[in-house]
PDB file of N, CA and C in Angstrom:
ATOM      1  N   UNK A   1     -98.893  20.003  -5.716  1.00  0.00           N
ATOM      2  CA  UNK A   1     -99.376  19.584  -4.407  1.00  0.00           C
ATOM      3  C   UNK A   1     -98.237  19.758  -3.409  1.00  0.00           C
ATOM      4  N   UNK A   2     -98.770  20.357  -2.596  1.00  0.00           N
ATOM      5  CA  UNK A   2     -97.479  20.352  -1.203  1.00  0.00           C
ATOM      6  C   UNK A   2     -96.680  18.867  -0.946  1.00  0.00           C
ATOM      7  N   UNK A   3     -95.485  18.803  -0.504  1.00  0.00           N
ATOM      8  CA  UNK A   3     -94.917  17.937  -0.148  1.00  0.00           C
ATOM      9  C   UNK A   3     -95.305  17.354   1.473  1.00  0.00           C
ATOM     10  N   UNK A   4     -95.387  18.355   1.999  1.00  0.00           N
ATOM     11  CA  UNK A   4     -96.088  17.566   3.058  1.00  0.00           C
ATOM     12  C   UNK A   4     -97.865  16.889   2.893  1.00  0.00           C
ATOM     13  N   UNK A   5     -98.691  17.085   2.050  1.00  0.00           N
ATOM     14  CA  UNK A   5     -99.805  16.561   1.604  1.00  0.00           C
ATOM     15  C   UNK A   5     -99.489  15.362   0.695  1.00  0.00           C
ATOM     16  N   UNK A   6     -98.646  15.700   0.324  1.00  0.00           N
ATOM     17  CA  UNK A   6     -97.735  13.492  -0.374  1.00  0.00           C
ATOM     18  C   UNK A   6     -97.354  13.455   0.847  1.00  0.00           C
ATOM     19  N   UNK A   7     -96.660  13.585   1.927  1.00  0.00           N
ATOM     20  CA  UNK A   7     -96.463  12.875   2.552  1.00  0.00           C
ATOM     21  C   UNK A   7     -97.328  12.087   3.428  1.00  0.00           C
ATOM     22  N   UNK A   8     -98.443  13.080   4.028  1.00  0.00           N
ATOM     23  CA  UNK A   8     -99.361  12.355   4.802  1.00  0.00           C
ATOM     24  C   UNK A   8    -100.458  11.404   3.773  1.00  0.00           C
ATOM     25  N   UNK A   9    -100.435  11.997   2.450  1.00  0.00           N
ATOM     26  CA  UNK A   9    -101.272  10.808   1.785  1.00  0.00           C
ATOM     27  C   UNK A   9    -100.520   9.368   1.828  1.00  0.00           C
ATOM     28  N   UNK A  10     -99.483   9.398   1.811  1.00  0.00           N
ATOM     29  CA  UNK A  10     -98.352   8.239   1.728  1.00  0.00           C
ATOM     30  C   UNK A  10     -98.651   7.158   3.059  1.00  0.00           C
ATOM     31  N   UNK A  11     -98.597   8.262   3.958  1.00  0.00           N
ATOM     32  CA  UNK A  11     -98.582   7.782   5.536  1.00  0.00           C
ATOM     33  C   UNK A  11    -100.061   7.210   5.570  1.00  0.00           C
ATOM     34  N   UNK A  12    -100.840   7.571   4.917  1.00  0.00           N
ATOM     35  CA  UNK A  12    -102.441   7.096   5.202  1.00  0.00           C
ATOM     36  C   UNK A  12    -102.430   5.610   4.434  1.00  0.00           C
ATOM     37  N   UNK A  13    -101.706   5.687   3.098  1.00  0.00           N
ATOM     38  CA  UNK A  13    -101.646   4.176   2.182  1.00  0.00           C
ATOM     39  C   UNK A  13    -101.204   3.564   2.540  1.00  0.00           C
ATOM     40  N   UNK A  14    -100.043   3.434   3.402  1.00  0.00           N
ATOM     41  CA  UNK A  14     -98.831   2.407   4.182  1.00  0.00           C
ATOM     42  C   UNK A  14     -99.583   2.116   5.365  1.00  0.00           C
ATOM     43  N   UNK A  15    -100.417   2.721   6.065  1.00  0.00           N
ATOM     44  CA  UNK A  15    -101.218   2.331   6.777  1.00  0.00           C
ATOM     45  C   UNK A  15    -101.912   1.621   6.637  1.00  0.00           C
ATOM     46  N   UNK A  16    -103.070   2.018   5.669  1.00  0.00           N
ATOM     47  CA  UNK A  16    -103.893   1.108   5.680  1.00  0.00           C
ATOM     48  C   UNK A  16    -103.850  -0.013   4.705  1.00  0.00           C
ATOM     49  N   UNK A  17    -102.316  -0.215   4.172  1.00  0.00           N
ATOM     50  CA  UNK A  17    -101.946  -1.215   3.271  1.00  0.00           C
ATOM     51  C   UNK A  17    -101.207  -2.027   4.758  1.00  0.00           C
ATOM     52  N   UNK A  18    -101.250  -1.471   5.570  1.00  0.00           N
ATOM     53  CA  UNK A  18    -100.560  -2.538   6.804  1.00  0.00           C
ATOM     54  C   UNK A  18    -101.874  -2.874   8.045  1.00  0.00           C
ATOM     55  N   UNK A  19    -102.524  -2.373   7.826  1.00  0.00           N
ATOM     56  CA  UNK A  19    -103.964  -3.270   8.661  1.00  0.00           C
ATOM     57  C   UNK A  19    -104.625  -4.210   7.583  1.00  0.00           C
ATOM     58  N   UNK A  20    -104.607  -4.148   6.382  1.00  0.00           N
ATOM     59  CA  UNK A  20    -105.021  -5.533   5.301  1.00  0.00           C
ATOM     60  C   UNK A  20    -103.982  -6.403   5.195  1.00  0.00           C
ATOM     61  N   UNK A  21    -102.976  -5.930   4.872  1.00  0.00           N
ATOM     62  CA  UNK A  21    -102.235  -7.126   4.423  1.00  0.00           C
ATOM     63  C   UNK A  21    -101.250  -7.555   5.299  1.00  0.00           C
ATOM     64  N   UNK A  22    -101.543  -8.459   6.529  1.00  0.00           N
ATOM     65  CA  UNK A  22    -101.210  -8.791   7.514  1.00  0.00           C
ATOM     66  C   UNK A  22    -100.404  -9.762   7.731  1.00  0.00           C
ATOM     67  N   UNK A  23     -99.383 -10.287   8.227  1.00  0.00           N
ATOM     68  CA  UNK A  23     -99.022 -11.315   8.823  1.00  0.00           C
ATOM     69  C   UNK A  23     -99.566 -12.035   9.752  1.00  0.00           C
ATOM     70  N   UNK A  24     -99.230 -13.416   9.757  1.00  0.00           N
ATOM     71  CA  UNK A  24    -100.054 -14.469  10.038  1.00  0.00           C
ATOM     72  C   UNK A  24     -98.809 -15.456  10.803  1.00  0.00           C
ATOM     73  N   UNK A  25     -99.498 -16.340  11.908  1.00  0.00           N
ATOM     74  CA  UNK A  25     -98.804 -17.481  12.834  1.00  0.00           C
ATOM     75  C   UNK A  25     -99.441 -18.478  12.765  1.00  0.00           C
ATOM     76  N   UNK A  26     -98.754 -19.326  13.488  1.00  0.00           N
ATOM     77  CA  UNK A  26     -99.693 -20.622  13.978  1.00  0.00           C
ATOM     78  C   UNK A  26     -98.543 -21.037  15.387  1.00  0.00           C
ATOM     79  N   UNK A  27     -99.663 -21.164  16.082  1.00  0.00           N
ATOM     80  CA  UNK A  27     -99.040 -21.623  17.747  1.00  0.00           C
ATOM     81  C   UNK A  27     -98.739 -22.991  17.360  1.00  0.00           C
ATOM     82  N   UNK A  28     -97.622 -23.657  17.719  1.00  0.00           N
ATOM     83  CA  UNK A  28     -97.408 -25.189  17.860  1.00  0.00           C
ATOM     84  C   UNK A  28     -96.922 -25.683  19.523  1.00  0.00           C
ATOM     85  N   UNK A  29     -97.650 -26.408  19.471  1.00  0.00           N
ATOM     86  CA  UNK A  29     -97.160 -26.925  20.909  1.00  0.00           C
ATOM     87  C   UNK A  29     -97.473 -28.201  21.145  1.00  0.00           C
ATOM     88  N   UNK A  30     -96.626 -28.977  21.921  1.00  0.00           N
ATOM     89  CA  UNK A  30     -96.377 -30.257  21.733  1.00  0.00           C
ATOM     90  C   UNK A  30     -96.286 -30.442  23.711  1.00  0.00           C
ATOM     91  N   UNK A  31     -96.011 -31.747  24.032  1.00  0.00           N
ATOM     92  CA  UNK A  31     -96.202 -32.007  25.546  1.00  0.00           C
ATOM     93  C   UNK A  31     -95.094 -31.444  26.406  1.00  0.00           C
ATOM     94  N   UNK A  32     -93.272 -31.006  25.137  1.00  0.00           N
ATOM     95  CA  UNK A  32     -92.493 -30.801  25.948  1.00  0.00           C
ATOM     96  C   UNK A  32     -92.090 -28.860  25.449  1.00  0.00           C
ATOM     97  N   UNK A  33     -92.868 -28.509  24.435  1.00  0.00           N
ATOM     98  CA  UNK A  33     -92.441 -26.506  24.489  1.00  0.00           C
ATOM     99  C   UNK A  33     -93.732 -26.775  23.310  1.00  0.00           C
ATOM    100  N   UNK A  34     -93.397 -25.146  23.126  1.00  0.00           N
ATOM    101  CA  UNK A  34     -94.592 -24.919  22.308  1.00  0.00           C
ATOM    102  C   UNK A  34     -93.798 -23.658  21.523  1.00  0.00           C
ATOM    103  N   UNK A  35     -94.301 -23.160  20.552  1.00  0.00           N
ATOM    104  CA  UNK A  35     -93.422 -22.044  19.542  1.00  0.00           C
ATOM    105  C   UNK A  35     -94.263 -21.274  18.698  1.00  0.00           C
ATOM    106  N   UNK A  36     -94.237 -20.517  17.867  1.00  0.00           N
ATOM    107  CA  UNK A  36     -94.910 -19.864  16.952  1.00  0.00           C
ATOM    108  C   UNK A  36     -93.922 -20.133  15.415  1.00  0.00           C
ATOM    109  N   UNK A  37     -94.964 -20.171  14.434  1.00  0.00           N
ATOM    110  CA  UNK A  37     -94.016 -20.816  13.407  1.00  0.00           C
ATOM    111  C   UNK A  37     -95.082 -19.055  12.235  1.00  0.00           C
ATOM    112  N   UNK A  38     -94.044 -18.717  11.459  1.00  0.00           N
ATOM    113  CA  UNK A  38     -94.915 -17.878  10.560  1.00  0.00           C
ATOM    114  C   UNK A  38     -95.198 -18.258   9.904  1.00  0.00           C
ATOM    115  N   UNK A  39     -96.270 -17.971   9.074  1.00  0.00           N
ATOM    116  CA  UNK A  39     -97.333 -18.103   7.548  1.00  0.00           C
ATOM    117  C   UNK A  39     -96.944 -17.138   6.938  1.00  0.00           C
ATOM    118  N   UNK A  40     -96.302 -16.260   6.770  1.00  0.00           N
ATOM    119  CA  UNK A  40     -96.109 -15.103   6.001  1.00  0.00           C
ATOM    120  C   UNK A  40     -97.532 -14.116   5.293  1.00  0.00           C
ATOM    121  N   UNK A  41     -97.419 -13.544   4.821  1.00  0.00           N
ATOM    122  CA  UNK A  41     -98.555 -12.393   4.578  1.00  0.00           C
ATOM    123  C   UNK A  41     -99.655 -12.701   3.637  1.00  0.00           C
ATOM    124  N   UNK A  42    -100.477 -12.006   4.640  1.00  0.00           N
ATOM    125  CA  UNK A  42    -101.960 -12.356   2.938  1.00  0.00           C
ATOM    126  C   UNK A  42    -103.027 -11.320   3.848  1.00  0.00           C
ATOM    127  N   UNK A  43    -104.195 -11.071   3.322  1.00  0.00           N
ATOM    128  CA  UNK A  43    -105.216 -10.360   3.339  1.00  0.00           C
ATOM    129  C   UNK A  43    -105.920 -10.778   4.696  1.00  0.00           C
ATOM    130  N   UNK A  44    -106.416 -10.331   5.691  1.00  0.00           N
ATOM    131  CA  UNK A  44    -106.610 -10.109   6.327  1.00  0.00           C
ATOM    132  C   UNK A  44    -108.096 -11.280   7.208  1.00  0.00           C
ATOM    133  N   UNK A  45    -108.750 -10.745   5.282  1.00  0.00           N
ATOM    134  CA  UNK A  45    -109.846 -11.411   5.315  1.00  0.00           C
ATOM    135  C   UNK A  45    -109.852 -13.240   5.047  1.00  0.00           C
ATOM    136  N   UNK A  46    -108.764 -13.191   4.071  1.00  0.00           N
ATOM    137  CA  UNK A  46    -108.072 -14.604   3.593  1.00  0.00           C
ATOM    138  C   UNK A  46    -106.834 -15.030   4.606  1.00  0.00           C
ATOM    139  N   UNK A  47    -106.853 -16.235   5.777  1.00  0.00           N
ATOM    140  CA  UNK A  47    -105.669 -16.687   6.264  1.00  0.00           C
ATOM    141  C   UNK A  47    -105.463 -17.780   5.211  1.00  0.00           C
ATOM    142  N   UNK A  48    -104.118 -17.529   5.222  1.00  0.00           N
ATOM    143  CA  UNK A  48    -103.229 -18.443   4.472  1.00  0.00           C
ATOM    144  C   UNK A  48    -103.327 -20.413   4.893  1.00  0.00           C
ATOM    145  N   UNK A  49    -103.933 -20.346   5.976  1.00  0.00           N
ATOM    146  CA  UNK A  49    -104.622 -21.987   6.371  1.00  0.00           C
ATOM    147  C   UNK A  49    -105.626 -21.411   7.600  1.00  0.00           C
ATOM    148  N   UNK A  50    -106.662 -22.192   7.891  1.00  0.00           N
ATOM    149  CA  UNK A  50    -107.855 -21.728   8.694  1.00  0.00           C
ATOM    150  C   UNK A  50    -107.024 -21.902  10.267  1.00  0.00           C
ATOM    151  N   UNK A  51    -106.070 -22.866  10.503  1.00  0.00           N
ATOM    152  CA  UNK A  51    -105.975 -22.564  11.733  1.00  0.00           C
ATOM    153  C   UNK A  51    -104.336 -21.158  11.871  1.00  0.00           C
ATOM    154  N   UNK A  52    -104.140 -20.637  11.051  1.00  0.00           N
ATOM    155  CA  UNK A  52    -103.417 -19.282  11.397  1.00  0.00           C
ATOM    156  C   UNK A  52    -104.119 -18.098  12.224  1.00  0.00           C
ATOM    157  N   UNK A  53    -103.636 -17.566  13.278  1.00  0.00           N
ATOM    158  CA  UNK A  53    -104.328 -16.473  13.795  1.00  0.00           C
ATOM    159  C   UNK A  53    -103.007 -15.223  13.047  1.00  0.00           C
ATOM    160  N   UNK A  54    -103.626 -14.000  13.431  1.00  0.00           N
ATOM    161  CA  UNK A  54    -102.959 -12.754  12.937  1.00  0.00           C
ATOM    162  C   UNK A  54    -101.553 -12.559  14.311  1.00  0.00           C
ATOM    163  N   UNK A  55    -100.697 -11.985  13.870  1.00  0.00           N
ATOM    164  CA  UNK A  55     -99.116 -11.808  14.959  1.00  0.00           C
ATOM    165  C   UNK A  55     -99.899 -10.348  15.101  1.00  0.00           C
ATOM    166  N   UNK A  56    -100.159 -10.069  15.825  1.00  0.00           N
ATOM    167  CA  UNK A  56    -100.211  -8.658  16.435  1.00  0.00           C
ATOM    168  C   UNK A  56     -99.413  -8.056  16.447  1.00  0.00           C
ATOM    169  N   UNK A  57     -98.425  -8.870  17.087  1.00  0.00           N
ATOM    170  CA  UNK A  57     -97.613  -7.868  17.524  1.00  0.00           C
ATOM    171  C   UNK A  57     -96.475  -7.542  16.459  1.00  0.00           C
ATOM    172  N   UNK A  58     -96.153  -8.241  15.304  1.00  0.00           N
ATOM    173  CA  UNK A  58     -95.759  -7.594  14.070  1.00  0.00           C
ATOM    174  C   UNK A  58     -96.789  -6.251  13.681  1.00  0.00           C
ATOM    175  N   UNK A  59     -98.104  -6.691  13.643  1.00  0.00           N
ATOM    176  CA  UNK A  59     -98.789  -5.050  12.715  1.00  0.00           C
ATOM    177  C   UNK A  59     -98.655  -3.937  13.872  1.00  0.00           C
ATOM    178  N   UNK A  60     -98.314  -4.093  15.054  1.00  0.00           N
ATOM    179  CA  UNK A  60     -98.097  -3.169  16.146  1.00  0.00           C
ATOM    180  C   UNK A  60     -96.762  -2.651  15.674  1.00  0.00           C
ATOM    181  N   UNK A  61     -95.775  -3.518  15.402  1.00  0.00           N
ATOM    182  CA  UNK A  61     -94.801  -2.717  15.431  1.00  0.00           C
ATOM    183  C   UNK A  61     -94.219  -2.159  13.735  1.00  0.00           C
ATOM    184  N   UNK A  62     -95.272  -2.611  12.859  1.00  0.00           N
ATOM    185  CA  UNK A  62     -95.404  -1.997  11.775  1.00  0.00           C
ATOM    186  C   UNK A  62     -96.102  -0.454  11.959  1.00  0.00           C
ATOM    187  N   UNK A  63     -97.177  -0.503  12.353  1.00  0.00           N
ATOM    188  CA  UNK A  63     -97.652   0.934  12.906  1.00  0.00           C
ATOM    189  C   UNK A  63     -96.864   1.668  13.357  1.00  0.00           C
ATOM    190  N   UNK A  64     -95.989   1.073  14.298  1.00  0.00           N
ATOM    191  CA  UNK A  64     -94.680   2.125  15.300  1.00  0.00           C
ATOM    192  C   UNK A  64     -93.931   2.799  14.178  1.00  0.00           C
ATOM    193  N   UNK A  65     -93.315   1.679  12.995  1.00  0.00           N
ATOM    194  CA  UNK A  65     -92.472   2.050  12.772  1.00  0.00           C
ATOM    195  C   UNK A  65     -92.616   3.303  11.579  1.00  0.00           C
ATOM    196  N   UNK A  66     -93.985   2.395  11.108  1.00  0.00           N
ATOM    197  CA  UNK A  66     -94.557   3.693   9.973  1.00  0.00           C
ATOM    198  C   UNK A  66     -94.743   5.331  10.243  1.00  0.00           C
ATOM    199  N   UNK A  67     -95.148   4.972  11.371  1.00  0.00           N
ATOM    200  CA  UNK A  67     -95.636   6.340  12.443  1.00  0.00           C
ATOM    201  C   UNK A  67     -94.802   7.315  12.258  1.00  0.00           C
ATOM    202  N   UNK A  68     -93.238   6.445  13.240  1.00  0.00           N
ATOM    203  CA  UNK A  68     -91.999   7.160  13.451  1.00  0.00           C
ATOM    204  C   UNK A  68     -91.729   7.553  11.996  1.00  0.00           C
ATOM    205  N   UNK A  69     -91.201   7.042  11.011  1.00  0.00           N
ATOM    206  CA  UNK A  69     -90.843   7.532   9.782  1.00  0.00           C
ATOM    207  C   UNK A  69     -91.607   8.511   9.550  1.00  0.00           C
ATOM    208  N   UNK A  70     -93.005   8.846   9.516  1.00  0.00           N
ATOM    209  CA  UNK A  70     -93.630   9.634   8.881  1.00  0.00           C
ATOM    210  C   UNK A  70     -93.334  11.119   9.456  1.00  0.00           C
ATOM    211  N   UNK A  71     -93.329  10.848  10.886  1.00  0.00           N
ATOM    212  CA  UNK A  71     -93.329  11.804  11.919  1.00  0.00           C
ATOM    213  C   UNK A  71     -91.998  12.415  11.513  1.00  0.00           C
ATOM    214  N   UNK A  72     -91.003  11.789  11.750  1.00  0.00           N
ATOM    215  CA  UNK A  72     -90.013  12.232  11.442  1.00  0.00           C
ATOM    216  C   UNK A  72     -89.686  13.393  10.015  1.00  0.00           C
ATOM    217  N   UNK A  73     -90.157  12.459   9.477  1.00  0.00           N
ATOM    218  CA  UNK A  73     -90.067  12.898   8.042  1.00  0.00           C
ATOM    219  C   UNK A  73     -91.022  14.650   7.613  1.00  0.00           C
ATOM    220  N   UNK A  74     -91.771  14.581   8.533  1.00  0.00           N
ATOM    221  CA  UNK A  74     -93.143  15.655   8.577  1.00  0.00           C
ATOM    222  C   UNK A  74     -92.290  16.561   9.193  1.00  0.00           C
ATOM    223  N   UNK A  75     -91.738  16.494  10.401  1.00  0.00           N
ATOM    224  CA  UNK A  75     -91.347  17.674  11.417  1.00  0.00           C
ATOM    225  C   UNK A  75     -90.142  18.162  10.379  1.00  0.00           C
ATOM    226  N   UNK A  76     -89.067  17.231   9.564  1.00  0.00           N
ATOM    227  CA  UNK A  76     -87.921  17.522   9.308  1.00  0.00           C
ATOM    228  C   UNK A  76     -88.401  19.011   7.843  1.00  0.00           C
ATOM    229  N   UNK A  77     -89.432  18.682   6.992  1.00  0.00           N
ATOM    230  CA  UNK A  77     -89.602  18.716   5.723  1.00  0.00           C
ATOM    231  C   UNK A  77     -90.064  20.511   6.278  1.00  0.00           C
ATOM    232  N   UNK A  78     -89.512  21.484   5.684  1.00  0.00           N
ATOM    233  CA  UNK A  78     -89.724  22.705   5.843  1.00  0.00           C
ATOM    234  C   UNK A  78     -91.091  23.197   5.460  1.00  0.00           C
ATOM    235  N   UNK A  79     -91.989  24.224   6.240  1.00  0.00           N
ATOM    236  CA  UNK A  79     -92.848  24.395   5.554  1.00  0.00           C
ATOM    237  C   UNK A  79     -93.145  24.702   3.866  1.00  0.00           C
ATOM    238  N   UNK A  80     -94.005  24.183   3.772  1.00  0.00           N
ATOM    239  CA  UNK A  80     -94.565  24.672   1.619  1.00  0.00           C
ATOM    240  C   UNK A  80     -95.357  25.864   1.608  1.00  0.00           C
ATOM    241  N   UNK A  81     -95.154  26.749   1.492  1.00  0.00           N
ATOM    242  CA  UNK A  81     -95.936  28.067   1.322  1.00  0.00           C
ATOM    243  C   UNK A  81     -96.367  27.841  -0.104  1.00  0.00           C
ATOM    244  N   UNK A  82     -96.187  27.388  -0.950  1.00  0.00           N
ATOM    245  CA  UNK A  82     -97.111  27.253  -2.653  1.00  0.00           C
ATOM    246  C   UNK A  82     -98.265  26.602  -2.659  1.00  0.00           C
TER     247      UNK A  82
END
């Protein structure tokens, strides 16, 4: 199999192993600040306590970063003529 066809299969599993298995918050706020405390990771469908919402903006910048690696990694890798 071409090396660039592992690679984008790779890039497709890390993906969509990073829109399921998500990180999780919980807002706390009290009369004088308020904060975000983490839950750490679980399934998407399962929060780790009912009042956790999902951090967005962690799986956002999981996407970025997966992206960039892949990209990178794709442009660098010479074509496979076999």
């Amino acid at each position: 199999m071409p090396l660039k066809k592992v690679l984008l299969l790779g890039y497709c599993l890390l993906m969509a192993i990073a829109a399921v298995y998500v990180p999780w918050k919980i807002d706390y706020q009290t009369d004088r600040y308020s904060t975000e405390l983490d839950r750490g990771y679980a399934f998407f469908w399962s929060p780790p306590i009912p009042a956790a919402t999902i951090d967005y903006g962690k799986v956002l910048l999981e996407f970025v970063a997966i992206t960039a690696i892949g990209g990178v990694l794709f442009v660098l890798l010479k074509s496979d003529n076999s």
